[in-house]
Protein backbone atom coordinates (compact mmCIF):
# COMPACT_ATOMS: atom_id res chain seq x y z
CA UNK A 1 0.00 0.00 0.00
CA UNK A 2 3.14 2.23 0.59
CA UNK A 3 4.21 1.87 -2.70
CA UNK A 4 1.48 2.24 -4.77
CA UNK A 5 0.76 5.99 -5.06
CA UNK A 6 4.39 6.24 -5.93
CA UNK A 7 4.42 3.39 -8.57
CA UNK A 8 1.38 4.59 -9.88
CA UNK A 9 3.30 7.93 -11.06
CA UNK A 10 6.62 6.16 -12.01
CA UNK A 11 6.72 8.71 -15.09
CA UNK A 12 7.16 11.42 -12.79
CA UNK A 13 10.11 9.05 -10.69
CA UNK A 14 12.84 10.09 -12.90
CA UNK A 15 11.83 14.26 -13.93
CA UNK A 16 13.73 15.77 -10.83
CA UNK A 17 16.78 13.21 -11.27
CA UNK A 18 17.18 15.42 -14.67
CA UNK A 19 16.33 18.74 -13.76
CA UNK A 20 16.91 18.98 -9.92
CA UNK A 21 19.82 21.54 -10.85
CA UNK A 22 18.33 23.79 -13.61
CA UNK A 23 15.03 25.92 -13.60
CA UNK A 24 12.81 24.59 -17.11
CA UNK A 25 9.78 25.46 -18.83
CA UNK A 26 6.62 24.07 -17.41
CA UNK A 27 5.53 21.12 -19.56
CA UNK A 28 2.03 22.48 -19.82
CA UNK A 29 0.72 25.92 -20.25
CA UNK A 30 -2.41 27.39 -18.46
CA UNK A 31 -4.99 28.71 -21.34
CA UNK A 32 -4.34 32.13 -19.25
CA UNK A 33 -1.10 32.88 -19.72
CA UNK A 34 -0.13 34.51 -23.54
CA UNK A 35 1.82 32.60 -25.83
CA UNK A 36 4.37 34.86 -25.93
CA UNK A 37 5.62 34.27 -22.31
CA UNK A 38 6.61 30.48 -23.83
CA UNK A 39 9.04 31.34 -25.66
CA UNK A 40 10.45 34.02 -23.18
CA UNK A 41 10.57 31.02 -20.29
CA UNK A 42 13.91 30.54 -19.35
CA UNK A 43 15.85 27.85 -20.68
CA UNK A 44 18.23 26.52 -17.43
CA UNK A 45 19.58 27.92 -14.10
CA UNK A 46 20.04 31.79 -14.41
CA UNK A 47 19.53 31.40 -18.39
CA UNK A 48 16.83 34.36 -18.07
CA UNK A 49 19.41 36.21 -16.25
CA UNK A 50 22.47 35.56 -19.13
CA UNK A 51 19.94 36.43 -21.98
CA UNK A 52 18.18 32.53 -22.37
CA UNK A 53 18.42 30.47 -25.84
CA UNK A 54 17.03 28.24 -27.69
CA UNK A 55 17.57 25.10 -29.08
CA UNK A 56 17.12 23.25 -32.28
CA UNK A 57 13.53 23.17 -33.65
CA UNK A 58 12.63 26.80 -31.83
CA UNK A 59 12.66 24.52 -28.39
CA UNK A 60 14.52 26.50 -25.36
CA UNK A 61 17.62 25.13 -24.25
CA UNK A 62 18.73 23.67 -20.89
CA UNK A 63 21.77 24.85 -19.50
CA UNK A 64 23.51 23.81 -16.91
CA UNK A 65 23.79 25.93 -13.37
CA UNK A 66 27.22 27.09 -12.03
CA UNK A 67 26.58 25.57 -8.71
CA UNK A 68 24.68 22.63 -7.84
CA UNK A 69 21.86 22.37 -6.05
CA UNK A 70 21.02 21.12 -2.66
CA UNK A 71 21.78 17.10 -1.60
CA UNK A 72 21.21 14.99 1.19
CA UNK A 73 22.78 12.49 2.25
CA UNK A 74 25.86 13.50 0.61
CA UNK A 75 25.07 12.75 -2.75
CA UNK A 76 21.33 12.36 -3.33
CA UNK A 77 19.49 15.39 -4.86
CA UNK A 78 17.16 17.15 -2.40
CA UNK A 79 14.31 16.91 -5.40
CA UNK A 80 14.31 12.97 -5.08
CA UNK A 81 13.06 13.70 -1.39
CA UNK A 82 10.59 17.07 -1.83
CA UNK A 83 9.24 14.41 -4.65
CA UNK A 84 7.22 12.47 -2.23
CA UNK A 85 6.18 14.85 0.23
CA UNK A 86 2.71 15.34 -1.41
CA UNK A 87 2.46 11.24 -1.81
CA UNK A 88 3.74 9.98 1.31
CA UNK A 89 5.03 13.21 4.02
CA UNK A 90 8.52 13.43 4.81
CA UNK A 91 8.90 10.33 5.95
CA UNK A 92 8.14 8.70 2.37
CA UNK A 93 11.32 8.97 0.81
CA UNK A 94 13.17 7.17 3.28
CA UNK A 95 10.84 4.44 3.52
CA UNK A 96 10.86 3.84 0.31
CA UNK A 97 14.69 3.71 -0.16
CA UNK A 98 14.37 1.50 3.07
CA UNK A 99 11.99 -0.62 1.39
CA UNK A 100 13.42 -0.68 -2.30
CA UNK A 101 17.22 -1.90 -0.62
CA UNK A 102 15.79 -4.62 1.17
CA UNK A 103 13.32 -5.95 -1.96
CA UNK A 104 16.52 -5.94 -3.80
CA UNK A 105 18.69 -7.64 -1.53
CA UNK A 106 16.48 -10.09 -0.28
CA UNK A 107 15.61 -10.80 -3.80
CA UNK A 108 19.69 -11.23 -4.68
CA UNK A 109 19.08 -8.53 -7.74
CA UNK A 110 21.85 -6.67 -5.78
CA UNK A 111 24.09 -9.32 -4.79
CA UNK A 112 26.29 -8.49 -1.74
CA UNK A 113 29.74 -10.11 -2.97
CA UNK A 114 33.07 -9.10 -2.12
CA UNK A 115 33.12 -5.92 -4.70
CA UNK A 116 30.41 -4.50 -2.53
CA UNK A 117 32.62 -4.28 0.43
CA UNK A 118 35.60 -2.91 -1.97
CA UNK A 119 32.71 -0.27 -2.25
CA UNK A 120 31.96 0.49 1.30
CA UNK A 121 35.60 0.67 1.89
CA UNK A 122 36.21 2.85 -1.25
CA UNK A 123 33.18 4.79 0.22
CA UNK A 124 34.94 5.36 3.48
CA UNK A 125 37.97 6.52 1.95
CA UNK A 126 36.30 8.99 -0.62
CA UNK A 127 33.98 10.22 2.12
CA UNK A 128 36.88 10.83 4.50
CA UNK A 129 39.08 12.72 1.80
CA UNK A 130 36.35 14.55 1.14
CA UNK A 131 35.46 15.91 4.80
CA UNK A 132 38.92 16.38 5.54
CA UNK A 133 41.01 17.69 2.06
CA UNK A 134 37.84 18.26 -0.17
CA UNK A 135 37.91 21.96 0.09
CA UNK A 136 41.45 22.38 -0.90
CA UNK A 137 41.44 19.65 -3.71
CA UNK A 138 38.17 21.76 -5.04
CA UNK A 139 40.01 24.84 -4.65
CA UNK A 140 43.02 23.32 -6.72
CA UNK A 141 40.79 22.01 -9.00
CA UNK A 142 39.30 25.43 -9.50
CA UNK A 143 42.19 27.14 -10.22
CA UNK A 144 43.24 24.91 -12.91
CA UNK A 145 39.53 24.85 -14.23
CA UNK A 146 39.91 28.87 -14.38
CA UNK A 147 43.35 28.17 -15.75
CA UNK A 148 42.10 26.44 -18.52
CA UNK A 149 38.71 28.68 -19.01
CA UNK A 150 41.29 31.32 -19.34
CA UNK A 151 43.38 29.58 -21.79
CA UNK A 152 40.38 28.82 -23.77
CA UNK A 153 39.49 32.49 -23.57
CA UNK A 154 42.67 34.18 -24.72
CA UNK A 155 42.41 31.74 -28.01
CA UNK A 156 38.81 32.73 -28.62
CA UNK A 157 40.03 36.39 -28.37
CA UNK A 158 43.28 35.65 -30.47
CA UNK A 159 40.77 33.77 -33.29
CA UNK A 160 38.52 36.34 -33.12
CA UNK A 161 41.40 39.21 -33.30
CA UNK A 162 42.92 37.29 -36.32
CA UNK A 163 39.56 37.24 -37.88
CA UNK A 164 38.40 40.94 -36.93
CA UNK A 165 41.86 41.78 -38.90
CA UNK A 166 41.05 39.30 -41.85
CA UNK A 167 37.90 41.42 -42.29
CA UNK A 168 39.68 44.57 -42.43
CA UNK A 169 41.66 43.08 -44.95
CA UNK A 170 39.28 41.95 -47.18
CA UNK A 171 37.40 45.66 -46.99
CA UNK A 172 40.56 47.17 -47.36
CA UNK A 173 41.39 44.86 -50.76
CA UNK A 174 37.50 46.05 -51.88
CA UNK A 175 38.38 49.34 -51.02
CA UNK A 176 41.62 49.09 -52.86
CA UNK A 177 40.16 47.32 -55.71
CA UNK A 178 37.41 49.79 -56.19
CA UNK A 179 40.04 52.20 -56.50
CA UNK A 180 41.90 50.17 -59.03
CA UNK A 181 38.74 50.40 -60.93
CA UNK A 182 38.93 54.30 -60.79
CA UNK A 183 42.19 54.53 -61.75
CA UNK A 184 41.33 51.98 -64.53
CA UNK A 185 38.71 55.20 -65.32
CA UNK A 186 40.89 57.38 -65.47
CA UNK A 187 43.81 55.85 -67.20
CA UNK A 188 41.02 54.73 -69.80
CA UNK A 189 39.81 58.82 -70.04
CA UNK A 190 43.68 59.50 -70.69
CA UNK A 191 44.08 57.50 -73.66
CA UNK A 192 40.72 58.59 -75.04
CA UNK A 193 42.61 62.41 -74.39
CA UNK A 194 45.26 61.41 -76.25
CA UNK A 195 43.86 59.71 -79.26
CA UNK A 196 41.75 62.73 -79.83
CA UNK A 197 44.75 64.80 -79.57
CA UNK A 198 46.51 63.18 -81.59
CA UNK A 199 43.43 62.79 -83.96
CA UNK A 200 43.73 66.74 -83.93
CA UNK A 201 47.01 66.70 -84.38
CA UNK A 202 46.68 64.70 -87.74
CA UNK A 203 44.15 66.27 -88.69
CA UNK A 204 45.33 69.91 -88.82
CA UNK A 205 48.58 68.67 -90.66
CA UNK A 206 46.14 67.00 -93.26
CA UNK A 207 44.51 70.53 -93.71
CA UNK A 208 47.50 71.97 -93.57
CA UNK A 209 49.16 69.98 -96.62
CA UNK A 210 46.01 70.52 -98.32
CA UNK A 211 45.58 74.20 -97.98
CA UNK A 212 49.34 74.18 -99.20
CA UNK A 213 48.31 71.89 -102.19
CA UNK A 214 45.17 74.57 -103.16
CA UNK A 215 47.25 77.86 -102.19
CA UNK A 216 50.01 76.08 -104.94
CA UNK A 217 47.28 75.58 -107.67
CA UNK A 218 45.74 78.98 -107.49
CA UNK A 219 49.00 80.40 -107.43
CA UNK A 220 49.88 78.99 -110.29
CA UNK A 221 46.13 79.57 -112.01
CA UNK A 222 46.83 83.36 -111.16
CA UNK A 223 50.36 83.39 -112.83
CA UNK A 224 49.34 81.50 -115.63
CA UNK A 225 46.46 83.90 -116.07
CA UNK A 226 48.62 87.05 -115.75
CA UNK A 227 51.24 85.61 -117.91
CA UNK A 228 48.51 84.81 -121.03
CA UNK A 229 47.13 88.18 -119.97
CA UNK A 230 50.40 89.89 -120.77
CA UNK A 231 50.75 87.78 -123.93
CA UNK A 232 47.14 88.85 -125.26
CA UNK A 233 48.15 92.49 -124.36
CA UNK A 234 51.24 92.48 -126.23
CA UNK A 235 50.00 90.70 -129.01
CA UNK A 236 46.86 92.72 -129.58
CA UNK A 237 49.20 95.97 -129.59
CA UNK A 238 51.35 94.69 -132.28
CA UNK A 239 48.11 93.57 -134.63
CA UNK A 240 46.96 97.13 -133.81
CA UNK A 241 50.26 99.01 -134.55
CA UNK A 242 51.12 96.94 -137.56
CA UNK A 243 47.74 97.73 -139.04
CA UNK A 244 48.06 101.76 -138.48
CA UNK A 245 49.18 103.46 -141.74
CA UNK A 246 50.46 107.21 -141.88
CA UNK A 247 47.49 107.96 -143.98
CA UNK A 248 44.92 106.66 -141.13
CA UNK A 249 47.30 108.42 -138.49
CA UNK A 250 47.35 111.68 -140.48
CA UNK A 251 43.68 111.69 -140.58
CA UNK A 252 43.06 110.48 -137.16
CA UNK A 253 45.23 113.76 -135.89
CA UNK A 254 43.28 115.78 -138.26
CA UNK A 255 39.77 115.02 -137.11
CA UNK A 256 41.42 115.40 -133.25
CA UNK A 257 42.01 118.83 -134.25
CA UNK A 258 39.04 119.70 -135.44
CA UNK A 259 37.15 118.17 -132.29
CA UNK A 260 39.40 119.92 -130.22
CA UNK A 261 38.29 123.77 -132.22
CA UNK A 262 35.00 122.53 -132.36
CA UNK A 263 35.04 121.83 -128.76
CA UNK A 264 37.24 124.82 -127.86
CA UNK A 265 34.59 127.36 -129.58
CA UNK A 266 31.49 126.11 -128.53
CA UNK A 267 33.10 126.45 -124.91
């Protein structure tokens, strides 16, 4: 009769033997309470305090408490007890521990052969260091698990240093690269200057030969002109003067005379 309330819930037997040392989310929510407060619920010991988490699939994530939590007995979790207050009072727990050692024994599932008294002895010895040089071995053991934390630390920093400066790197090679393109700009704008420069250049010495080439032809249409000119002048004069008798010229002064007193007395 003693141990069927707490048989009857084995499914709750082995909860605080997994969580006795970290604070989880309830496994069921009240209608009540908002959703949003589910995934705010924090994830292990202090994890609400050191920001929470979460774990794969959106579930939160257990972590594990600095310190552990209360024991009795040495080395059995204080929840294992508090578990069967509500079922069976204080007394419960022992009882049923009691109970359980003696079913087992009695039974020869646990047999009592000579390892079990290498383990009470063992026990003895362990439980004796512990009373007597526990708190310095823990404190030596702390300083070497700080040791190491620190260790671990400084190489985190280092890795993350190196890779902080690998990221400046790589923006300063963009940076630099994005200035190779500008240059690239520019350098291409140059040439462009000097093609059309030199486009100019070859350009004006093209008009320049040509405007040579058509200053030389009308030169030479001009003197050609003036030199047939002068040839028609000179011969024209010589037809004319050949052709003038002393008769025609004697006449010719004649009539000027008489033009002239003609002129002279109408005046």
């Amino acid at each position: 009769m003693l141990l069927r309330p707490i048989l009857g819930r084995t499914r709750f037997l082995f909860s605080p033997m997994l969580y006795n040392h970290s604070k989880t989310c309830p496994a069921k929510k009240s209608p009540s309470e908002p959703q949003q407060e589910v995934k705010r619920c924090p994830s292990g010991g202090g994890a609400e305090k050191r920001g929470g988490g979460s774990g794969p699939l959106g579930q939160p994530a257990l972590r594990r408490n600095m310190y552990s939590g209360r024991v009795r007995l040495g080395f059995l979790p204080d929840g294992w007890f508090t578990f069967f207050y509500k079922q069976t009072g204080v007394t419960g727990p022992y009882l049923f521990f009691f109970n359980l050692t003696n079913y087992m024994v009695s039974k020869e599932i646990y047999v009592m052969e000579h390892e079990y008294y290498l383990g009470l002895s063992a026990f003895v010895v362990i439980l004796y260091v512990t009373k007597n040089f526990g708190k310095g071995i823990g404190a030596s053991l702390d300083k070497q698990v700080d040791a190491y934390a620190a260790d671990l630390e400084k190489g985190r920093k280092m890795e993350m240093d190196y890779f902080n400066n690998a990221i400046k790197m790589a923006k300063d090679a963009q940076r630099r690269a994005e200035g190779q393109k500008l240059l690239m700009d520019a350098k291409k704008e140059n040439v462009a200057m000097q093609l059309e420069a030199i486009y100019r250049e070859r350009a004006m010495v093209v008009y320049r030969s040509v405007r040579g080439r058509m200053d030389y032809h009308i030169k030479r249409y001009q003197a050609e002109a003036r030199i047939h000119q002068k040839w028609m002048l000179g011969w024209i004069l010589r037809e004319v003067h050949k052709s003038i008798t002393p008769e025609f010229r004697e006449r010719a002064l004649q009539s000027a005379i008489r033009d002239l007193a003609a002129a002279a007395s109408r005046a």
